[in-house]
Protein backbone atom coordinates (compact mmCIF):
# COMPACT_ATOMS: atom_id res chain seq x y z
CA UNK A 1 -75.67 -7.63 126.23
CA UNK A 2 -78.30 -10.44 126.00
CA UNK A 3 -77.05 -11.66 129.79
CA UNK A 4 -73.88 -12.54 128.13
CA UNK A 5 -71.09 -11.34 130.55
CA UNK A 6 -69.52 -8.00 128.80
CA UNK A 7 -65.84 -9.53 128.66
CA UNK A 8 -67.59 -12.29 126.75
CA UNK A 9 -69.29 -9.69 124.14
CA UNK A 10 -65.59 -7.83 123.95
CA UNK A 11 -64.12 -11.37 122.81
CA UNK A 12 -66.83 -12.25 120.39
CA UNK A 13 -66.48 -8.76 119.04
CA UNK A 14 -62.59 -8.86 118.57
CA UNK A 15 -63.18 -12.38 117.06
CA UNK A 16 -65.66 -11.04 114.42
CA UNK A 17 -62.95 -7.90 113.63
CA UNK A 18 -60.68 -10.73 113.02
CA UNK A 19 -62.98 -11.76 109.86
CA UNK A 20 -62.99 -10.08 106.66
CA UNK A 21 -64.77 -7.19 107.11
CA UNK A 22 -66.03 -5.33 103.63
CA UNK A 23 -68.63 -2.72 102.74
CA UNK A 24 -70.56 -1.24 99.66
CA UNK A 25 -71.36 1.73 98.72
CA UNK A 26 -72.39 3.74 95.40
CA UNK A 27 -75.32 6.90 94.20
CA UNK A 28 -78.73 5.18 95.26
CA UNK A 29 -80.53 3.31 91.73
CA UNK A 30 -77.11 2.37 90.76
CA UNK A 31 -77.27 -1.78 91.95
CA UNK A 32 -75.93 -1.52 95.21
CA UNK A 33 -78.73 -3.96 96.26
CA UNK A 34 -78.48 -5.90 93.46
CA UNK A 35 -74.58 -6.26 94.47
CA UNK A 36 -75.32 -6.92 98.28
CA UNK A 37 -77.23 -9.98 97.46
CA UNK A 38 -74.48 -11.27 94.93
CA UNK A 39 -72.08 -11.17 97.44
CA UNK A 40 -74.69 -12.59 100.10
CA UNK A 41 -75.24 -15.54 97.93
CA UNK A 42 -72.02 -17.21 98.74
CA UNK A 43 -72.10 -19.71 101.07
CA UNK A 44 -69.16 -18.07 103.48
CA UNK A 45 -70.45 -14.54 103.20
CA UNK A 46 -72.68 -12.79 104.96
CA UNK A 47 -73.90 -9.37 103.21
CA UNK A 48 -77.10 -7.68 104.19
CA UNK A 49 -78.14 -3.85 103.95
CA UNK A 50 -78.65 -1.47 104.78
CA UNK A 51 -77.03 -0.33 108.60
CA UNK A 52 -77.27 3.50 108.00
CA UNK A 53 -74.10 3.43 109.77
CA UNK A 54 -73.15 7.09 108.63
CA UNK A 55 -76.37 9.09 109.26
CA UNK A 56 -78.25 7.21 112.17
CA UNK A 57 -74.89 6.19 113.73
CA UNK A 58 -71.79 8.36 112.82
CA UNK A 59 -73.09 11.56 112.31
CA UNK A 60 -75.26 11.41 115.81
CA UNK A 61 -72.07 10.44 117.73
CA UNK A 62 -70.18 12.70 116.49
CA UNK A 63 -72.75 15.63 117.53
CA UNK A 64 -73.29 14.17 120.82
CA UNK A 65 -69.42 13.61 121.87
CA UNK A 66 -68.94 16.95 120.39
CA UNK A 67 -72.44 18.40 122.74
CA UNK A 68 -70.69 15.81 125.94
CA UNK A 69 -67.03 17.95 125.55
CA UNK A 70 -68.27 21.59 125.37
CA UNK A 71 -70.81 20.62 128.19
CA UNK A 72 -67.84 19.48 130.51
CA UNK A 73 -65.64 22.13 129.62
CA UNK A 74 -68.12 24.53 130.49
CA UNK A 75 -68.96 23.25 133.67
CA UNK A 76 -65.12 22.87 134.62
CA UNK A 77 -64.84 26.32 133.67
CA UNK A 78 -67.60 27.89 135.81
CA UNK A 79 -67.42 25.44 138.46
CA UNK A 80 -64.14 23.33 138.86
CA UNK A 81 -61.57 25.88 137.99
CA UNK A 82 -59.86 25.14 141.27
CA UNK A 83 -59.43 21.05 140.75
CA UNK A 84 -59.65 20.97 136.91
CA UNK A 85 -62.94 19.45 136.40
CA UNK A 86 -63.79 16.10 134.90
CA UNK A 87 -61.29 14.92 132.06
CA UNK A 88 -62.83 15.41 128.54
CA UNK A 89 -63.60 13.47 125.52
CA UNK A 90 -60.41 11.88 123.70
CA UNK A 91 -60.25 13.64 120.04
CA UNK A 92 -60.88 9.48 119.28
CA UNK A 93 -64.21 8.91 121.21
CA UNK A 94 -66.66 8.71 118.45
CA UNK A 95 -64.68 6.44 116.76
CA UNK A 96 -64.05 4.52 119.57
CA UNK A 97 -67.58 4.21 120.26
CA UNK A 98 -68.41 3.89 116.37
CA UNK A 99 -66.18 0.89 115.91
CA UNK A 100 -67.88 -0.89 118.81
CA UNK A 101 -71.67 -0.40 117.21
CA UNK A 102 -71.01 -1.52 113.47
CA UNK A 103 -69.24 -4.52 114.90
CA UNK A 104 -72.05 -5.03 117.50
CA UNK A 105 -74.23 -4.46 114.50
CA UNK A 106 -72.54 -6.80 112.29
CA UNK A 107 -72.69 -9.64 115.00
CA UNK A 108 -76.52 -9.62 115.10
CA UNK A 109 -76.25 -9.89 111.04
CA UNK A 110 -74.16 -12.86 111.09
CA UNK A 111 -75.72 -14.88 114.34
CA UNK A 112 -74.38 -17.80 114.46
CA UNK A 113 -73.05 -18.03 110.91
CA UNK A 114 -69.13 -18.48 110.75
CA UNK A 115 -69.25 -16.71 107.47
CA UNK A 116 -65.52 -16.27 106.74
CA UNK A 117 -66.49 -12.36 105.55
CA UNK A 118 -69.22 -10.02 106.62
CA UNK A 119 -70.29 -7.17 104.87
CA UNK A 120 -72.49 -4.62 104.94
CA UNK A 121 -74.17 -2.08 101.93
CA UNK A 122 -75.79 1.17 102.42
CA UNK A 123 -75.29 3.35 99.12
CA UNK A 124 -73.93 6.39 101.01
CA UNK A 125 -71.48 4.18 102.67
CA UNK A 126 -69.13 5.85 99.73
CA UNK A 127 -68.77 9.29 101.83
CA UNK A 128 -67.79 7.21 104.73
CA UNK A 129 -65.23 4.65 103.32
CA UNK A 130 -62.73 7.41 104.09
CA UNK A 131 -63.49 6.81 108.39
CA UNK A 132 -64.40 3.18 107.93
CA UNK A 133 -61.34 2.29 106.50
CA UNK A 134 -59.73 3.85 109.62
CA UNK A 135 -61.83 1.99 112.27
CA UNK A 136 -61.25 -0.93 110.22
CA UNK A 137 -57.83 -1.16 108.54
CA UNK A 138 -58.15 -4.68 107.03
CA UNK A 139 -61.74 -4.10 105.56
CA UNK A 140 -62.69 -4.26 101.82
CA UNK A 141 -64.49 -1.38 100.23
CA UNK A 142 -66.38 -1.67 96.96
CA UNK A 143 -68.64 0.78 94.83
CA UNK A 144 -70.79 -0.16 92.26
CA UNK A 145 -71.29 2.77 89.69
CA UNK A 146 -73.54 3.14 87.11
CA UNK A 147 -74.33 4.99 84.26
CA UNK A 148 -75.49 8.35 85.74
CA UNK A 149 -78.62 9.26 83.69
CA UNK A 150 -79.56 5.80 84.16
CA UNK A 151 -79.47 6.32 87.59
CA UNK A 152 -81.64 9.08 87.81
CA UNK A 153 -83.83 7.80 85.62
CA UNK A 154 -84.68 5.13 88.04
CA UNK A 155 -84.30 7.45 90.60
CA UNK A 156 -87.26 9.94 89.25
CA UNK A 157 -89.60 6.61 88.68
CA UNK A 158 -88.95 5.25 92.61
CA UNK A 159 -88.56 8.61 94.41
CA UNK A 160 -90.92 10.70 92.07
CA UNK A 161 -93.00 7.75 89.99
CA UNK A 162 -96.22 9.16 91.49
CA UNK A 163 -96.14 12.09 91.97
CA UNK A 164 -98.11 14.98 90.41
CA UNK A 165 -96.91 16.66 87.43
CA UNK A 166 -94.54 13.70 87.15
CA UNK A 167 -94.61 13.84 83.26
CA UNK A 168 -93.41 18.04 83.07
CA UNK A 169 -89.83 18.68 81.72
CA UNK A 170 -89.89 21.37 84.02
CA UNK A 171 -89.90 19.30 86.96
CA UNK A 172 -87.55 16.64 85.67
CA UNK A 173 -85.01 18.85 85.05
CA UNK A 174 -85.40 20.62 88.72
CA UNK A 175 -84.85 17.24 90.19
CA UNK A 176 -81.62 16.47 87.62
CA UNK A 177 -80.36 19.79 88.71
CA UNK A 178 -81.36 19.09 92.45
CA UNK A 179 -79.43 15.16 92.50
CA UNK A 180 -76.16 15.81 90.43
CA UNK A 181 -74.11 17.47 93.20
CA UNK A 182 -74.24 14.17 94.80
CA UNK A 183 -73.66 12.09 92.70
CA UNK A 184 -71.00 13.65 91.23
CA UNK A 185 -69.10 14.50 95.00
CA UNK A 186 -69.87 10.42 95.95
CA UNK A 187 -67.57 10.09 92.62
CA UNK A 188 -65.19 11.94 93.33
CA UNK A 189 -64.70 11.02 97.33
CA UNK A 190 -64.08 7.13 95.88
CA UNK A 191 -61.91 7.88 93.11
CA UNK A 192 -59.68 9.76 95.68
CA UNK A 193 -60.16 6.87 98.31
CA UNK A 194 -59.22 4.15 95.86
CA UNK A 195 -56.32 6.07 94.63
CA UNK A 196 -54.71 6.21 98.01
CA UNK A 197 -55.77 2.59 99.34
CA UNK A 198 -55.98 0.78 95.54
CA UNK A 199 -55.51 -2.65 96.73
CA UNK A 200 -58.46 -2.52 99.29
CA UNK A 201 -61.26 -1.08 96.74
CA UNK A 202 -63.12 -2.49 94.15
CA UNK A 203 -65.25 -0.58 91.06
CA UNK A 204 -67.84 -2.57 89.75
CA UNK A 205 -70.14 -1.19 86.96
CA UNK A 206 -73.73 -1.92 86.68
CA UNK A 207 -73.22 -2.31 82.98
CA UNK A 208 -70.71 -4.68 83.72
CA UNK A 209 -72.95 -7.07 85.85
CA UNK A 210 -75.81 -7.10 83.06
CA UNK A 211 -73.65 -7.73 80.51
CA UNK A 212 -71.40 -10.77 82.06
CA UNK A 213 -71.92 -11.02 85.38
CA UNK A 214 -69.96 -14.36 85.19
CA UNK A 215 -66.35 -13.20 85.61
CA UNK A 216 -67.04 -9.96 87.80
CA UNK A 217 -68.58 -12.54 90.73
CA UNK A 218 -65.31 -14.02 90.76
CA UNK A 219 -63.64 -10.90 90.77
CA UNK A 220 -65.33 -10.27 93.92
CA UNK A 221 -65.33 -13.69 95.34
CA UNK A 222 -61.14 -13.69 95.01
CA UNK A 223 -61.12 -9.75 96.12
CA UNK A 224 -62.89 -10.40 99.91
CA UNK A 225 -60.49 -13.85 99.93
CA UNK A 226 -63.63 -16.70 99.73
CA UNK A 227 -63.47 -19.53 97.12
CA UNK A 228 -65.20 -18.83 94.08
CA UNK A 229 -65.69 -22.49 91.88
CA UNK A 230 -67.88 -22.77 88.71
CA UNK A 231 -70.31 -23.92 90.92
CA UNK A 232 -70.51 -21.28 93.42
CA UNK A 233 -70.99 -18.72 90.17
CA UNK A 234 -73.26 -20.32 88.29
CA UNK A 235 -75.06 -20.56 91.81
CA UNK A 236 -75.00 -16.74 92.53
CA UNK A 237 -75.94 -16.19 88.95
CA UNK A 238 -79.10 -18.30 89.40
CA UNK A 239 -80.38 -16.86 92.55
CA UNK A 240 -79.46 -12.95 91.89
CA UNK A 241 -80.74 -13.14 87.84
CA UNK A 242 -83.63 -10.15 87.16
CA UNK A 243 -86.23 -12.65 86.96
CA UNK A 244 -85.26 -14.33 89.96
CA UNK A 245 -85.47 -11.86 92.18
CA UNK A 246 -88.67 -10.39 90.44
CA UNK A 247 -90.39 -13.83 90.88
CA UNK A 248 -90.49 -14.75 86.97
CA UNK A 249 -90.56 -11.23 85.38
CA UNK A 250 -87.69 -11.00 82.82
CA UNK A 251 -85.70 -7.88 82.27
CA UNK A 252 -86.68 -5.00 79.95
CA UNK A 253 -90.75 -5.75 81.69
CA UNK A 254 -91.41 -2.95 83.37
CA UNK A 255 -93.25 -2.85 86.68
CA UNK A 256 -93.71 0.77 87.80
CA UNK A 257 -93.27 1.30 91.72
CA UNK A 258 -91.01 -2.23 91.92
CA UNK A 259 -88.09 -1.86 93.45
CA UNK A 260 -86.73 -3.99 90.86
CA UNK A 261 -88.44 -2.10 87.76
CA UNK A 262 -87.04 -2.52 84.89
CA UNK A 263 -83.26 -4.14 84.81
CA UNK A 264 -82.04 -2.86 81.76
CA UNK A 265 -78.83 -0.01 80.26
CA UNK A 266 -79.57 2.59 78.27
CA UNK A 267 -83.34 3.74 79.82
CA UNK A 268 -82.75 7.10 79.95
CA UNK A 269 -84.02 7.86 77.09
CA UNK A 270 -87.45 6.90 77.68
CA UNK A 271 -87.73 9.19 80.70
CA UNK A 272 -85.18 12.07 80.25
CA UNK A 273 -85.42 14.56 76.95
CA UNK A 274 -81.92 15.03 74.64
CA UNK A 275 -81.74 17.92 76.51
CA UNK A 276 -81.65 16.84 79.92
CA UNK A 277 -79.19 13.92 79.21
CA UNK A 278 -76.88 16.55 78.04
CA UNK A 279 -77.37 18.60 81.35
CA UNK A 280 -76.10 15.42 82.78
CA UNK A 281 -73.38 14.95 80.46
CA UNK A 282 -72.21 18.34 81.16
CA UNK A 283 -72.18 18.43 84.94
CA UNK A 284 -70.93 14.87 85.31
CA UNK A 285 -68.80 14.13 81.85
CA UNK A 286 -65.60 13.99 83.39
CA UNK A 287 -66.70 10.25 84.76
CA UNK A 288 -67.52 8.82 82.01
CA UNK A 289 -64.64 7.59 80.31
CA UNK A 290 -63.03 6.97 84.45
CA UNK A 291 -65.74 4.58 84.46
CA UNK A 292 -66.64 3.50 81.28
CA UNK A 293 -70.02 4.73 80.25
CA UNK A 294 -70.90 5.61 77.25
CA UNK A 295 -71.59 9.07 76.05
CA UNK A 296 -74.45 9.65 73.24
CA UNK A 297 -73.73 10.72 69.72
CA UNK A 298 -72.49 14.00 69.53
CA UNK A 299 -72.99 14.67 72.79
CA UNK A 300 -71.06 17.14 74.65
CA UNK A 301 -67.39 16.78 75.43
C-alpha cells in the first residue's frame, strides 16, 4: 500500500468510486484506441488503456476463489466434519475482490489528477460490461463499432501483415471464418446490455468519428457529465486528428505494420475479394442496418 496506512487506501478508494467511473469496449481494429485518447484529451478526464481487467484479472479470480472453495470444502469434509471446518467463500468474493483491483488500478492511472471521470478501454471490455456494471452501478459504458469487414481488414494487416502466404485467398478467408464468431457474439452481448441499462451506454461508430467527429465529442463529453465548450472540441479534434497522432502522415497514406495504418472507411476492398465481403455480410448482416453500415451493391440480404 505504498506505506500508506490501509484505512487510508480504503478512503481514497471509496473517494475515487465516488467519481464518474466509465469504460470502453468494442471488436479489436474498430477505434477503441482512437476513442480512449478522445476522451483522454479533456482536461477533467482521465482515459488510458488497456487494464485487461477481464482476462488477467476477472477470469483468474474467478478460477482461484472457485480452486480456494472446493479446496476448503474438501478439507472440512475429510478432516473437520466434527466442528464444520473453516467458513467458505461468499458466492460474492471475486467480485468483492475484483472491485477493489480495477479501482486500485484506476488510482495509479489517475495519480494525483482530480479528473472529475476516469475511464478505462480494453476492446473486450464489451463481454464484461454485463459484471462491471454490477461492481460499479453508476459507471458509463461505451462501444465503438465499426464497419465489420473494415475491421478485419485491419485486423489481417496488424495480426497477419507479415506473415507468409499473407496474399492467398485461402488463408484470408480461414482467418474471416476463424474471427466472425467474435465479433458477431461482442455485438450481440452490447446490444442486449444497452437495451436493459439504455441510459448508461453509448454506441459510437467509427464511421461516425471520421466523418464529423465534431458533434459526437460532445456527445460524449455531456454523456460522462464533463463540460464540453467549442474550445475543448476543437482542442480534442486537434490533438486526436490521423495526422496528429501519426506525426504528420495524413489519412488514406498507408504505413504497413503502424498501428495507426491507414485511417480511412471503406478499405476492405483492397484486402478482402467480393467473395469474402459477402461471407461477412452473411454471417454478420443482421448488424448492419442496427448500426448503420453500409452494405455493398447487391450484396446479400
Amino acid at each position: 500500500m505504498s506505506g500508506r496506512d490501509w484505512r487510508d487506501e480504503h478512503a481514497a478508494l471509496a473517494d475515487l468510486a465516488q467519481r464518474q467511473l466509465f469504460f470502453i469496449g468494442g471488436p479489436p481494429r474498430s477505434g477503441t484506441t482512437w476513442l480512449q485518447q478522445i476522451m483522454n484529451a479533456h482536461p477533467d478526464v482521465s482515459c488510458m488503456g488497456e487494464g485487461l481487467f477481464q482476462r488477467h484479472l476477472a477470469d483468474p479470480l474467478d478460477k482461484m476463489i472457485q480452486s480456494w472453495g472446493q479446496a476448503l470444502t474438501s478439507k472440512n469434509t475429510r478432516l473437520f466434519g466434527h466442528s464444520g471446518g473453516y467458513p467458505l467463500p461468499p458466492s460474492d468474493e471475486a467480485d468483492f475482490l475484483l472491485r477493489i483491483a480495477i479501482l486500485r488500478a484506476l488510482g495509479r492511472q489517475t495519480g494525483a489528477s482530480t479528473a472529475q471521470a476516469v475511464g478505462e478501454k480494453t476492446p473486450e471490455n464489451v463481454f464484461l460490461f454485463p459484471r462491471l456494471q454490477r461492481l460499479f452501478p453508476r459507471a458509463k459504458f461505451i462501444a465503438i463499432f465499426r464497419d465489420p469487414r473494415d475491421v478485419l481488414s485491419s485486423a489481417w494487416h496488424f495480426f497477419r501483415g507479415g506473415a507468409p502466404g499473407q496474399g492467398d485467398a485461402e488463408a484470408k478467408t480461414a482467418f474471416l471464418r476463424a474471427a466472425l464468431p467474435s465479433i458477431n457474439d461482442g455485438a450481440r452481448v452490447w446490444l442486449t446490455f444497452a437495451r436493459q441499462h439504455p441510459q448508461d451506454t453509448l454506441l459510437i461508430t467509427y464511421e461516425g468519428l471520421t466523418a464529423d467527429a465534431a458533434p459526437l465529442i460532445a456527445q460524449l463529453h455531456e454523456f460522462i457529465g464533463v463540460s464540453t465548450t467549442p474550445d475543448i472540441v476543437a482542442d480534442t479534434l486537434a490533438q486526436t486528428a490521423f495526422r496528429a497522432m501519426t506525426g504528420g502522415r495524413p489519412a488514406g497514406v498507408t504505413e504497413s505494420g503502424s498501428f495507426l495504418r491507414k485511417g480511412v472507411v471503406g478499405e476492405w476492398r483492397s484486402t478482402f475479394t467480393a467473395e469474402q465481403g459477402a461471407l461477412v455480410e452473411r454471417e454478420l448482416g443482421w448488424m448492419f442496418p442496427l448500426f448503420g453500415f453500409g452494405r455493398t451493391e447487391n450484396g446479400p440480404h
